[in-house]
Protein backbone atom coordinates (compact mmCIF):
# COMPACT_ATOMS: atom_id res chain seq x y z
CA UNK A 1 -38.22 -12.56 16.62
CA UNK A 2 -36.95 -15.42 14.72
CA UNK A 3 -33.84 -15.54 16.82
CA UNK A 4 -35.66 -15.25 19.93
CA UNK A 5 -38.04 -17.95 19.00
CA UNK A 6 -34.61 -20.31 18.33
CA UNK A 7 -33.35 -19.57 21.94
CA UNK A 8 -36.68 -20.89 23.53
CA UNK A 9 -36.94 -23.30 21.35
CA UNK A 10 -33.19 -24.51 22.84
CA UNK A 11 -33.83 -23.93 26.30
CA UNK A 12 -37.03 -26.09 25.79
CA UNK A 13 -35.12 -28.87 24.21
CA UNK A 14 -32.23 -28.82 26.83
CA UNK A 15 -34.90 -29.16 29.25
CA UNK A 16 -37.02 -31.83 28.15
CA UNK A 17 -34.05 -33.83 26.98
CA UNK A 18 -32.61 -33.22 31.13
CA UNK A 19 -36.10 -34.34 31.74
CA UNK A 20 -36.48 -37.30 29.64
CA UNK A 21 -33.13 -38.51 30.75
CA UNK A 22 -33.68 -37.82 34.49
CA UNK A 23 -37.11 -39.61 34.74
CA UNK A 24 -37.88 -43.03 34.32
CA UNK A 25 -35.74 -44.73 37.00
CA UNK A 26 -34.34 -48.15 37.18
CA UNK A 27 -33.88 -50.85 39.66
CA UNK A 28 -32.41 -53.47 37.56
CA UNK A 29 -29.00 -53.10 35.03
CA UNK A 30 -30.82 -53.33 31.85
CA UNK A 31 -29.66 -52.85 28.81
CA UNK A 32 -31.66 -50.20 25.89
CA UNK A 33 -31.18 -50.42 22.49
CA UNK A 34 -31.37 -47.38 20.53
CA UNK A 35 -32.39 -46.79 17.10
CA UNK A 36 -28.88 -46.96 16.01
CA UNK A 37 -28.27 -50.44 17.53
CA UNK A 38 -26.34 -49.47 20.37
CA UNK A 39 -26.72 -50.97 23.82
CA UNK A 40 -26.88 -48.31 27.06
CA UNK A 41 -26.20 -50.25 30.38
CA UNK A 42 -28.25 -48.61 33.37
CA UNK A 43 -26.97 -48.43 36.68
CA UNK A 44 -28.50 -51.00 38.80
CA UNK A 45 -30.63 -49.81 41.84
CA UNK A 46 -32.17 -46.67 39.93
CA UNK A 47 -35.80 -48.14 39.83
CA UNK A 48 -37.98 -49.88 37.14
CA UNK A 49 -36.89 -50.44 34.00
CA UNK A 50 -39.08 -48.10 31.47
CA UNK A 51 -41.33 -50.01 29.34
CA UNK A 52 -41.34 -50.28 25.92
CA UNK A 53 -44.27 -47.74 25.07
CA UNK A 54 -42.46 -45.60 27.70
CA UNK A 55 -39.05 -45.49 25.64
CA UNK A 56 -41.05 -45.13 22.56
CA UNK A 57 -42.75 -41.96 23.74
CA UNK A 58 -39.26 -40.67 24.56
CA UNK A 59 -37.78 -41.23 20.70
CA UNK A 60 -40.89 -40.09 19.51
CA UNK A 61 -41.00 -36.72 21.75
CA UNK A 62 -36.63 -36.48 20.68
CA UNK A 63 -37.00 -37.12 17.06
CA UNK A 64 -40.38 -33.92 16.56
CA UNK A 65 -38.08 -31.76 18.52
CA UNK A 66 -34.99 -32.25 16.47
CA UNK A 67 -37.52 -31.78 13.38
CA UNK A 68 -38.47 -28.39 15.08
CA UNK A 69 -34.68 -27.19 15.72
CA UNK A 70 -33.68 -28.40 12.39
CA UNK A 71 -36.52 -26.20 10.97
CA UNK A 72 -35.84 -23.22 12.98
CA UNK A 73 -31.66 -23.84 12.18
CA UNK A 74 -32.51 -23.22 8.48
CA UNK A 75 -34.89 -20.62 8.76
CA UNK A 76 -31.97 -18.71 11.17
CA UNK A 77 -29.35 -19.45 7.96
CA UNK A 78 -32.07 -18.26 5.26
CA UNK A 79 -32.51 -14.91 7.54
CA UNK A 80 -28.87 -14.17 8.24
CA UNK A 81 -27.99 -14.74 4.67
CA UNK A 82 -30.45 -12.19 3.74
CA UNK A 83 -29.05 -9.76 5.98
CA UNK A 84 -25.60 -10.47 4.68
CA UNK A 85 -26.40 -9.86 0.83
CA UNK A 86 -28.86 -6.63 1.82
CA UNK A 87 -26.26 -4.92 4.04
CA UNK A 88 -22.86 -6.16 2.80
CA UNK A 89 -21.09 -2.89 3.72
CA UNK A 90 -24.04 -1.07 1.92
CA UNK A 91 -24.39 2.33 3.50
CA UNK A 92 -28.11 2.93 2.61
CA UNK A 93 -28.96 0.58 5.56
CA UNK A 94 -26.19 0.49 7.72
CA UNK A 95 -28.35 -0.65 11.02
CA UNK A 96 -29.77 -3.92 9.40
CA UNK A 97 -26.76 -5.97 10.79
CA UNK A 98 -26.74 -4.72 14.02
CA UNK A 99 -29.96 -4.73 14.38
CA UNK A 100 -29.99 -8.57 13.27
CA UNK A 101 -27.02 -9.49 15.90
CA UNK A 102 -28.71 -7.76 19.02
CA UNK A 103 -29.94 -11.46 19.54
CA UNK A 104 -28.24 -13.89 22.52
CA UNK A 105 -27.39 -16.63 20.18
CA UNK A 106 -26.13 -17.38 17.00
CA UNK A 107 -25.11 -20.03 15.10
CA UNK A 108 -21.49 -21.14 14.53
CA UNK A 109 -21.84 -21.97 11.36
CA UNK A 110 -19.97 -20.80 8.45
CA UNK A 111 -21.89 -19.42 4.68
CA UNK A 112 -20.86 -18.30 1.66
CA UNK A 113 -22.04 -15.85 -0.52
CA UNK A 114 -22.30 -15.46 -4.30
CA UNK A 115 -18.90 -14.17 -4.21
CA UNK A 116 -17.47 -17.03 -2.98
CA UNK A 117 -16.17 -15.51 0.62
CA UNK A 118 -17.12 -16.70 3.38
CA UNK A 119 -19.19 -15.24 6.50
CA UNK A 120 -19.01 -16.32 10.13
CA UNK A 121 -20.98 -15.34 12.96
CA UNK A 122 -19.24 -15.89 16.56
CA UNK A 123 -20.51 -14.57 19.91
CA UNK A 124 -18.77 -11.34 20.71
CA UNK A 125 -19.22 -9.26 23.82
CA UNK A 126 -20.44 -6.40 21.81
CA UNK A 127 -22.08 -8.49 19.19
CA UNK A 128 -20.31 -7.56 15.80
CA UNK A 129 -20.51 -9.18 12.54
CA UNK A 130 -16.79 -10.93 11.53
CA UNK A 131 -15.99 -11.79 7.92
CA UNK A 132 -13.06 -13.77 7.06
CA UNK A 133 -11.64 -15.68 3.95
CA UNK A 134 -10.29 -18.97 4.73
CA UNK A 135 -7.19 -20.30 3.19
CA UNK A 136 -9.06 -21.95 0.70
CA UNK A 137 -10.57 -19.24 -1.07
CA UNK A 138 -7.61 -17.49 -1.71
CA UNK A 139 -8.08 -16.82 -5.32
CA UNK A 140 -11.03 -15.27 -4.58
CA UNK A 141 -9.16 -11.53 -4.75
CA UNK A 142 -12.61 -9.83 -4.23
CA UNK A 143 -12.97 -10.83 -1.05
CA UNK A 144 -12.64 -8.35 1.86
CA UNK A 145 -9.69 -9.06 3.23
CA UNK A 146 -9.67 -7.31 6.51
CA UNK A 147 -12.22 -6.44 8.69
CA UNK A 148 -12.76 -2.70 9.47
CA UNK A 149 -14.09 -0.96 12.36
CA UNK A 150 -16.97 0.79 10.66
CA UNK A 151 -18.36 -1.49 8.34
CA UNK A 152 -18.66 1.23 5.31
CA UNK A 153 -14.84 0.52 4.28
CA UNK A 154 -13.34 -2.58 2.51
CA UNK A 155 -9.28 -2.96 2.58
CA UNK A 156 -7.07 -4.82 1.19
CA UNK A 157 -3.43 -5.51 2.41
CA UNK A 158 -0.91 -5.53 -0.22
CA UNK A 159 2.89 -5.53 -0.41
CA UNK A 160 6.13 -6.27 -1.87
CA UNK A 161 8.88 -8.03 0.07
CA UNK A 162 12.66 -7.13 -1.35
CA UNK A 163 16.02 -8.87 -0.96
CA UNK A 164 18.86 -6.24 -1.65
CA UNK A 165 22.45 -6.94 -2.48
CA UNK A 166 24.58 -3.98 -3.65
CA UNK A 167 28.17 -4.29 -4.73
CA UNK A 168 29.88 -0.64 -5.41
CA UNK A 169 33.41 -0.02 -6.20
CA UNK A 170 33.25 3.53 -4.67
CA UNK A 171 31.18 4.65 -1.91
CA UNK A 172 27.58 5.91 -2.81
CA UNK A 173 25.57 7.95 -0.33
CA UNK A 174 23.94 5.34 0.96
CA UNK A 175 25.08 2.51 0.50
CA UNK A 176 21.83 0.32 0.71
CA UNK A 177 19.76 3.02 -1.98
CA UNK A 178 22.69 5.31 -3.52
CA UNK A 179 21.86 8.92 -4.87
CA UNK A 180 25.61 9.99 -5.73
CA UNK A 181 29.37 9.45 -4.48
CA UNK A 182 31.50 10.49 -1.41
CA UNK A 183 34.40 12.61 -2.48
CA UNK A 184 37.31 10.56 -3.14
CA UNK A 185 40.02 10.60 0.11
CA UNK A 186 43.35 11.44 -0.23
CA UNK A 187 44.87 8.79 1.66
CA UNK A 188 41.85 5.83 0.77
CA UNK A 189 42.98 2.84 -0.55
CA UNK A 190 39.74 1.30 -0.72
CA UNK A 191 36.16 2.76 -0.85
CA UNK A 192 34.28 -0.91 -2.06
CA UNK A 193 30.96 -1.22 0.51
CA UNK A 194 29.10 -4.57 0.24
CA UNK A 195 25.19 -3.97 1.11
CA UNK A 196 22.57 -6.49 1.99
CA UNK A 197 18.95 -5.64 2.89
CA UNK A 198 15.80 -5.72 2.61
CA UNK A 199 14.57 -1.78 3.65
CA UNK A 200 13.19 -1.49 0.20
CA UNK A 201 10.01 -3.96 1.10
CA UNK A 202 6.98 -2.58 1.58
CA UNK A 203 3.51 -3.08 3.36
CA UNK A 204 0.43 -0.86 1.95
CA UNK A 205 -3.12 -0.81 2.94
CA UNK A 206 -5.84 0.31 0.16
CA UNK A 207 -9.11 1.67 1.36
CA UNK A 208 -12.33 1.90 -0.49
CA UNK A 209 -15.30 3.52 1.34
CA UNK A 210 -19.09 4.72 0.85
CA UNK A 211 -20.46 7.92 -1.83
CA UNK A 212 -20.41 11.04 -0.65
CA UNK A 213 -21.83 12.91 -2.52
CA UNK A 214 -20.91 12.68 -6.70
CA UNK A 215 -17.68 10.95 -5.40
CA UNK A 216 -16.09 7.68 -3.98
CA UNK A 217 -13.60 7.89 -0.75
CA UNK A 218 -10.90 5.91 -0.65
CA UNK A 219 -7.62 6.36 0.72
CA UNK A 220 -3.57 4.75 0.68
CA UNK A 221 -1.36 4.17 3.49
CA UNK A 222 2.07 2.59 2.38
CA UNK A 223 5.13 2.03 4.72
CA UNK A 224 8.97 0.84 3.88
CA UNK A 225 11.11 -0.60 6.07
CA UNK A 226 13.97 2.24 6.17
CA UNK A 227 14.67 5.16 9.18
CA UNK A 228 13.35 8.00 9.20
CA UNK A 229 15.10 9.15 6.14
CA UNK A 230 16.33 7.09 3.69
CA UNK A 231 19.55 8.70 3.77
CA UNK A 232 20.29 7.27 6.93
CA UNK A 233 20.32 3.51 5.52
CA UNK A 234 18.90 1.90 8.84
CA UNK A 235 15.88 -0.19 9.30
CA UNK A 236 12.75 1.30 10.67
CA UNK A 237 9.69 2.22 9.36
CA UNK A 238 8.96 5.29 6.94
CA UNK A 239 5.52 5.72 5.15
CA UNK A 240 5.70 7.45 2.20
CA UNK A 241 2.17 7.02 1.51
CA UNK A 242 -0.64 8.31 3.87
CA UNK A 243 -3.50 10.13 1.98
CA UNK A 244 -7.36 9.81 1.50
CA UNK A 245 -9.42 10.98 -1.32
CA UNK A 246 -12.67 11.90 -2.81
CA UNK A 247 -12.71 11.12 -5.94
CA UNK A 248 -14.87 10.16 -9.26
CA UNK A 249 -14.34 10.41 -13.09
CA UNK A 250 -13.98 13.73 -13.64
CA UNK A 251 -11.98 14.87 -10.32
CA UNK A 252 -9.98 14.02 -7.51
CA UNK A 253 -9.49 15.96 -4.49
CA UNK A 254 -6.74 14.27 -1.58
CA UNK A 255 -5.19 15.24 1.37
CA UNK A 256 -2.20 13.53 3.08
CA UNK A 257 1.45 12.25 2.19
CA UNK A 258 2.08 11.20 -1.24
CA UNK A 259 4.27 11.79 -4.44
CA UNK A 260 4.31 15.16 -5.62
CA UNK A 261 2.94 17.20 -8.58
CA UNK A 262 6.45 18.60 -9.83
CA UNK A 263 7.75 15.86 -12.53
CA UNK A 264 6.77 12.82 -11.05
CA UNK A 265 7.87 10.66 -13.73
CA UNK A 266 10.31 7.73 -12.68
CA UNK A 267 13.04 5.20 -14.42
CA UNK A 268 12.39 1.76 -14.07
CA UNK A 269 15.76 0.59 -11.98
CA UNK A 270 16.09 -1.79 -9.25
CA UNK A 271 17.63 0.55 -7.04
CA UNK A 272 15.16 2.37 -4.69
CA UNK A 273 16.21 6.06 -5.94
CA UNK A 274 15.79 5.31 -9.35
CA UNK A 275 18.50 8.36 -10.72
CA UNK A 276 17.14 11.20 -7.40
CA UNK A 277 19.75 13.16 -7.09
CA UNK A 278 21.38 12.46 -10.30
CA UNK A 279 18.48 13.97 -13.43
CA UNK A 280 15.13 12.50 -11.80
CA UNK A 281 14.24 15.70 -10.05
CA UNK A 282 10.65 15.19 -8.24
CA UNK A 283 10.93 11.75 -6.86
CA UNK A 284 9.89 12.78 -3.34
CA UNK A 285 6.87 12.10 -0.86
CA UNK A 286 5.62 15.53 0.59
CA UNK A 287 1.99 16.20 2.68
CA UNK A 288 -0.10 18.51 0.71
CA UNK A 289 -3.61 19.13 -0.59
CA UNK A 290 -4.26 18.28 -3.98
CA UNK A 291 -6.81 18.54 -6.63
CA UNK A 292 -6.93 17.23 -10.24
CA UNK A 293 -9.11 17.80 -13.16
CA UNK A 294 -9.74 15.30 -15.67
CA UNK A 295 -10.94 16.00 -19.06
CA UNK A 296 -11.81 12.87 -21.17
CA UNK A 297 -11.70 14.22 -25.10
CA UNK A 298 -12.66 10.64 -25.52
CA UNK A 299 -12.14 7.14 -24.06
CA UNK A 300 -8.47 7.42 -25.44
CA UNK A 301 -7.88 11.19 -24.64
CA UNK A 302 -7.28 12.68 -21.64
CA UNK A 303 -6.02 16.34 -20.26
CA UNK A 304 -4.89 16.64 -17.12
CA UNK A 305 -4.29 19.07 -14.17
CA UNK A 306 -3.48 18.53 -11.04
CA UNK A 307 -2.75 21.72 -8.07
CA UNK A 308 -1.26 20.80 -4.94
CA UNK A 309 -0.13 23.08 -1.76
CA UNK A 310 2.92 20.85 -0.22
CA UNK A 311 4.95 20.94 2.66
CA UNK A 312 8.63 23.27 1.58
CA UNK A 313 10.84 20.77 3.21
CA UNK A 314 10.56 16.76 3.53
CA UNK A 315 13.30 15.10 5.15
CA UNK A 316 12.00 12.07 4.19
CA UNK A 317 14.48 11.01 1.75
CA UNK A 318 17.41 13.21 2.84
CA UNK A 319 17.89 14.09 6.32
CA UNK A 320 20.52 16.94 5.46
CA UNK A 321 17.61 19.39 4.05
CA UNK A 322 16.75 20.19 7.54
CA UNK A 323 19.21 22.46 8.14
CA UNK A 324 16.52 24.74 6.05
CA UNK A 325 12.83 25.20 7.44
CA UNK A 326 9.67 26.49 5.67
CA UNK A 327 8.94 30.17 5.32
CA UNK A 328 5.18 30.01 6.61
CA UNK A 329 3.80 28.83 3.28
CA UNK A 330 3.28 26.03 1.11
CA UNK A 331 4.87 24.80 -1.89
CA UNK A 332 2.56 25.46 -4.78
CA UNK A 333 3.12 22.79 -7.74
CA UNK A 334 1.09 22.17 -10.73
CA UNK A 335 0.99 19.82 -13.19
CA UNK A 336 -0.45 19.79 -17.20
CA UNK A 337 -0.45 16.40 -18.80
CA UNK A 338 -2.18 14.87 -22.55
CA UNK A 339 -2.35 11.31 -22.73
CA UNK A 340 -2.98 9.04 -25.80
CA UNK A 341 -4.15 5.40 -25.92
CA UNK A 342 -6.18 2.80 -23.36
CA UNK A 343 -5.49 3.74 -19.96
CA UNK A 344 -4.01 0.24 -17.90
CA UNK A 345 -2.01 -0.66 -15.03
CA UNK A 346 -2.95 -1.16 -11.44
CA UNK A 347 -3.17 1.87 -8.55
CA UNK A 348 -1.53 4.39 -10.60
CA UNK A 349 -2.79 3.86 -14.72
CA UNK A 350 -0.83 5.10 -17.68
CA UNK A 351 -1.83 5.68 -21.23
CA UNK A 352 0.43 4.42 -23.90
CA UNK A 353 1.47 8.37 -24.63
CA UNK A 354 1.99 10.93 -22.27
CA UNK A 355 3.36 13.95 -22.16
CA UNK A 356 3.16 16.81 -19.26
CA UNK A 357 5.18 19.97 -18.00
CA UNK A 358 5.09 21.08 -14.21
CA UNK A 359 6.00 24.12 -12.37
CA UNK A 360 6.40 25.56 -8.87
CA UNK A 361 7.35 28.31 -6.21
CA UNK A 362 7.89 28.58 -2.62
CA UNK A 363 10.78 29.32 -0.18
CA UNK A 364 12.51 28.37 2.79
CA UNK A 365 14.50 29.85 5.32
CA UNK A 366 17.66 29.51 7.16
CA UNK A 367 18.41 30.45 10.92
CA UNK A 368 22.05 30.73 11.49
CA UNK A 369 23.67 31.46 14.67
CA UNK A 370 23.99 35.18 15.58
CA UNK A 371 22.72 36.56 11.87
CA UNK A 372 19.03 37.86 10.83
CA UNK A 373 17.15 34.63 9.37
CA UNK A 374 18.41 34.29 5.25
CA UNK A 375 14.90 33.67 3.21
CA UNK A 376 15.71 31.86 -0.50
CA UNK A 377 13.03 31.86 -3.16
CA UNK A 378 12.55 27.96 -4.78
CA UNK A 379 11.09 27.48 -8.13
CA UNK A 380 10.96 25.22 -11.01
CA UNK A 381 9.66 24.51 -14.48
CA UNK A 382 9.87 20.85 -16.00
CA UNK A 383 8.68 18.41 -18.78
CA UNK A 384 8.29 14.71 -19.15
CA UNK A 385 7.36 11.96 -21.27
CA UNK A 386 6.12 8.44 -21.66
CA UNK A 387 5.66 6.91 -24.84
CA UNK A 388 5.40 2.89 -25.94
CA UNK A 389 6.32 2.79 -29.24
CA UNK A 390 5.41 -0.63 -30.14
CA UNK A 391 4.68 -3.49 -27.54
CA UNK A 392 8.07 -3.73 -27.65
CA UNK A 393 9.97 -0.53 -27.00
CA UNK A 394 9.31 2.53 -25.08
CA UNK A 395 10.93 5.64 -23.95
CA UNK A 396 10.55 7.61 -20.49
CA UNK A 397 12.19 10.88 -19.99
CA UNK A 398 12.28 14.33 -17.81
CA UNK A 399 13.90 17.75 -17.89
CA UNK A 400 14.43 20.21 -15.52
CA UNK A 401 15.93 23.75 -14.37
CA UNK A 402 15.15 25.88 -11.64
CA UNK A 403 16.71 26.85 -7.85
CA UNK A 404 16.76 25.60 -4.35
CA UNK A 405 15.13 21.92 -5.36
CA UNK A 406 17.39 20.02 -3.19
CA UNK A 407 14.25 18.70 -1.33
CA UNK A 408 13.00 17.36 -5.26
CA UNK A 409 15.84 15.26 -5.29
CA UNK A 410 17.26 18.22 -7.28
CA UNK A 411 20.54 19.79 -7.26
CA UNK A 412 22.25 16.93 -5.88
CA UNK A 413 20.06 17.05 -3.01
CA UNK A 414 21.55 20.33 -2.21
CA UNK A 415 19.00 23.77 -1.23
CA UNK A 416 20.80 25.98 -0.43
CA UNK A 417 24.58 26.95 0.08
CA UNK A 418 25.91 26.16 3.01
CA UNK A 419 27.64 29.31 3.80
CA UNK A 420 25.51 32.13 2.55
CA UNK A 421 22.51 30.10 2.31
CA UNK A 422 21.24 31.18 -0.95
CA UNK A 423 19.28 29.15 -3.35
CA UNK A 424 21.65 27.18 -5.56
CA UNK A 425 20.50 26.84 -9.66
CA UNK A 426 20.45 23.77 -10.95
CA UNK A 427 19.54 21.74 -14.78
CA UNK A 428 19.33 18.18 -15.23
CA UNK A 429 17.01 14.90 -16.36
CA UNK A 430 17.39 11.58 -17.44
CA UNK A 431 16.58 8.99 -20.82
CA UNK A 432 15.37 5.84 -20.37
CA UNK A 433 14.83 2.86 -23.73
CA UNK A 434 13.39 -0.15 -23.03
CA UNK A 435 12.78 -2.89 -24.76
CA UNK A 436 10.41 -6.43 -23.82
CA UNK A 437 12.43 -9.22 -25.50
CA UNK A 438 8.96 -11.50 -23.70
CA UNK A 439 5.69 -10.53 -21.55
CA UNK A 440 8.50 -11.62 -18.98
CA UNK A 441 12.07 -10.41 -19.51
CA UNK A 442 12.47 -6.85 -20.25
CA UNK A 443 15.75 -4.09 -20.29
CA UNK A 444 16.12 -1.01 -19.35
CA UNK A 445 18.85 1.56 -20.43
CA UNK A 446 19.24 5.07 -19.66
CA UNK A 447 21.24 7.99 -18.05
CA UNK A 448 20.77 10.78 -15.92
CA UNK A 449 22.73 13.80 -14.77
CA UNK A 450 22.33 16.62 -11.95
CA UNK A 451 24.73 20.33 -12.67
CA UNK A 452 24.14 23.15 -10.68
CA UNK A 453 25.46 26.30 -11.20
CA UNK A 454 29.40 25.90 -9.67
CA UNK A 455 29.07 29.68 -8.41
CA UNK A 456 26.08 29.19 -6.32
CA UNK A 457 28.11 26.43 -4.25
CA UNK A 458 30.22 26.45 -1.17
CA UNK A 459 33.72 24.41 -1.93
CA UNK A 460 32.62 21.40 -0.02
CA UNK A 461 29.19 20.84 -2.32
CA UNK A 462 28.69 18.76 -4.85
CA UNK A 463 29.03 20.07 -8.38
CA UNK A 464 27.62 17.62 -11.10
CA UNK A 465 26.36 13.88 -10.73
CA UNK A 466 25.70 11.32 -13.91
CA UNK A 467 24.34 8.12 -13.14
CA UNK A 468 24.13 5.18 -16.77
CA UNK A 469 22.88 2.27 -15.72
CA UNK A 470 21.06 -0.76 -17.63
CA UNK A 471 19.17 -3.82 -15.81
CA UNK A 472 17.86 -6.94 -17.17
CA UNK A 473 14.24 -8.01 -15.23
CA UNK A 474 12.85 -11.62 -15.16
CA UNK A 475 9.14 -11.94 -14.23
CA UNK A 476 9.06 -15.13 -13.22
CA UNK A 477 5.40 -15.41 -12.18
CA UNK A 478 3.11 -12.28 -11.68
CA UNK A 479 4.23 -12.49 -8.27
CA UNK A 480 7.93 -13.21 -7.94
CA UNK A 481 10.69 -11.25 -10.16
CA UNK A 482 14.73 -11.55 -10.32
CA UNK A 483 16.64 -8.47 -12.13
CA UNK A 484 20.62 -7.46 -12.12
CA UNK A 485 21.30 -3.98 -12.34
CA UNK A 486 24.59 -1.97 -13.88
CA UNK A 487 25.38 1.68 -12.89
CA UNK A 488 28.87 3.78 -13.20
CA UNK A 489 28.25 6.94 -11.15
CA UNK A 490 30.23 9.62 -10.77
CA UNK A 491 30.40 12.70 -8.76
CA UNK A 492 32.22 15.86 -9.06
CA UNK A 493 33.15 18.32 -6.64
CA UNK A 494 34.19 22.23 -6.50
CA UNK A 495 36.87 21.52 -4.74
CA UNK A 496 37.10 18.06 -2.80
CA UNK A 497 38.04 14.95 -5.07
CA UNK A 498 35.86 13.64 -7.07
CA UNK A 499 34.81 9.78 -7.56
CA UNK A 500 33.26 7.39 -9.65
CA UNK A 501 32.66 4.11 -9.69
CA UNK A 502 30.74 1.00 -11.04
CA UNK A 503 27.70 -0.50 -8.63
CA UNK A 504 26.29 -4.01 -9.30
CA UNK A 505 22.94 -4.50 -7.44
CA UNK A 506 20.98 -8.29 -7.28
CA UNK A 507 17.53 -8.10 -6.21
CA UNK A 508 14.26 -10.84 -5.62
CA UNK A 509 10.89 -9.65 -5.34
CA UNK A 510 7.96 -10.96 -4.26
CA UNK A 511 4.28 -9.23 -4.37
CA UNK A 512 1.28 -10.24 -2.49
């Protein structure tokens, strides 16, 4: 009613100011001095001058209406901002904005609320709230950032952006992200590649959304800027992240693409397959259906378990797993983990001790031409650790065995043989030290190594890969890092030549 009362309340003023200004003609070019002092000129031959008690009446009639709008103005601001802090993407009454905007008019003014964002009103065809954070209150990192269809979610945009420059003395498969080494030629004189890129940045969207129930939805979507595989080493885009979740302090149940269960523990390197293919078995984004189980001993002691059904084969990472294809059932990994300490960090939080073993089984099956279809069985069993020693130093760390985890970055990223198409058996893991010489330069040392079983392979597959590398990593500002990486790979094979080489890899980040 209030809003409706305002829109009279204008069309009377536009119409008695028309009126005031159209009445009272003329004849003579006299000049009117308002209340500010300035002279208006009439137009001679528009009638009698109006007399003073005349012009009078006029300001007198102007300045009570201005009163009035000024008075209904404010009492529109103290109503919307009401509305604002009652529904402010609070599902209990999800109506009271809409139900506020079904009005003609609103004003174009712009509010803030206790949290310092800011709230604007425009007219839209279909009459929808708009919230927006100008530049200015860019600190203000509690702000929603984006506005969302439904007005039950809040997101916020967040990324990394990645400059890339690789120097290798042999060729790594691929160049721009290397897993392992090409087999040495024969008559190759030179294998050097030079890469320079920046596939490795990335664009995410977090979601946060309304109860249901005991728990909170919320949901991930992140995106790099490689093909369709990373393998492939061209630009395009490739999420690796698309899930949403239900989830409170005691469980978590997802559905989408994300990491997997089996050993998903990671180095810290610069370069984006940080040892896959070469000891860090797991590294790999697969769509499943996951649910964990958290068990707080206390606020420093935590069990956890985490079942997931996954997809057999993602290409995702290497393209040349797809000359296998799922079975007609999921992967089933699980994962047991005890941590120690204050839990901290960002999206994904990490105790100060951790320790978990994984497991899983599933199979694929091969197609080829003019044979019955070749089914090969794919398990795994695997352990991993975190641990800070001091603020100083810590040590990460994973082991595994098992068959046909070439789409774990396992086994050299190899299934399956390529002639008989059996699983291939493979052991591996990697060691990581480092050590924080300040809150902003830290090292990182380690090794890694890949050895399947030489019997299970064909003569053209790759039979062991060891990867040291150490990296130095400058955090300039919370925001923008520089860090020079060291690796000497090298790559065996049953039969081809084998190669190794050093790699020398510059990279600048910046997060937002």
């Amino acid at each position: 009613m209030a809003m409706c009362r305002l829109w009279i309340t204008c069309v009377v003023v536009v119409a008695v100011v028309n009126t005031a200004f159209a009445q009272g003609p003329t004849s003579s070019p006299r000049a009117l001095t308002d209340v500010t002092g300035y002279q208006h000129q009439k137009p001679a031959g528009t009638g009698p001058a109006p007399t003073l008690n005349e012009y009078q009446s006029i300001t007198r009639r102007l300045e009570a209406i201005e009163t009035e709008n000024a008075r209904l103005r404010e009492e529109g601001r103290r109503l919307q901002q009401i509305v604002l802090e009652s529904s402010n993407f609070n599902t209990s009454t999800p109506t009271t904005a809409a139900s506020y905007l079904t009005s003609s008019v609103y004003d174009t003014g712009f509010y803030s609320n206790d949290d310092g964002c800011t709230f604007g009103i425009k007219e839209l065809d279909d009459c929808s709230l708009t919230h927006s954070c100008p530049p200015a209150e860019a600190p203000c990192v509690d702000c929603p950032r984006v506005t969302t269809l439904e007005p039950y979610f809040t997101a916020k945009i967040f990324g990394l952006l990645k400059f890339d420059m690789l120097f290798n003395t042999a060729r790594p498969e691929p160049p721009g992200s290397p897993f392992y080494l090409r087999n040495r030629r024969p008559l190759e004189n030179n294998d050097n590649t030079l890469s320079i890129h920046a596939r490795a940045s990335l664009l995410g969207l977090q979601l946060t959304g309304p109860d249901v129930g005991p728990f909170q939805t919320g949901g991930l979507a992140t995106v790099f800027f490689f093909n369709d595989s990373v393998s492939d080493d061209r630009y395009g885009i490739l999420p690796l992240n698309v899930w949403g979740e239900l989830r409170n302090d005691d469980w978590r149940i997802s559905a989408g693409l994300q990491l997997g269960v089996f050993n998903s523990r990671n180095p810290t390197m610069l370069v984006w397959g940080a040892l896959g293919s070469s000891g860090n078995s797991g590294n790999v984004y697969k769509g499943q259906f996951r649910i964990e189980r958290y068990i707080h001993v206390d606020d420093d002691t935590q069990w956890t378990y985490k079942l997931a059904l996954t997809e057999p084969i993602s290409t995702n990472i290497n393209s040349e797993l797809s000359i296998n294809e799922d079975n007609g059932w999921p992967n089933i990994e699980s994962r047991l983990s005890y941590g120690l300490g204050p839990a901290k960090g960002g999206l994904i939080k990490q105790r100060p001790f951790e320790v978990g073993v994984s497991g899983l089984v599933g199979q694929v099956r091969t197609e080829p031409v003019g044979t019955t279809e070749i089914v090969a069985d794919i398990w795994g069993v695997g352990t991993d650790l975190h641990w800070e020693i001091n603020d100083r130093f810590g040590v990460n760390g994973e082991f595994f065995t098992g068959q046909g985890l070439g789409s774990y970055t396992a086994g050299i990223a190899q299934t399956t043989n390529t002639v008989n198409f059996q699983s291939i058996r493979t052991t591996g893991g990697f060691a990581e030290l480092y050590c924080y010489m300040t809150e902003s330069l830290h090292t990182h040392w380690g090794y890694g190594i890949d050895d399947p079983v030489d019997r299970d392979l064909d003569p053209t597959q790759r039979s062991r890969n060891q990867t040291y590398f150490s990296n130095i990593i400058w955090d300039v500002t919370p925001l923008f890092r520089v860090g020079f990486e060291f690796t000497w790979r090298e790559t065996d094979y049953v039969a081809l030549l084998d190669n190794e080489g050093a790699g020398f890899h510059t990279q600048f980040q910046w997060k937002f």
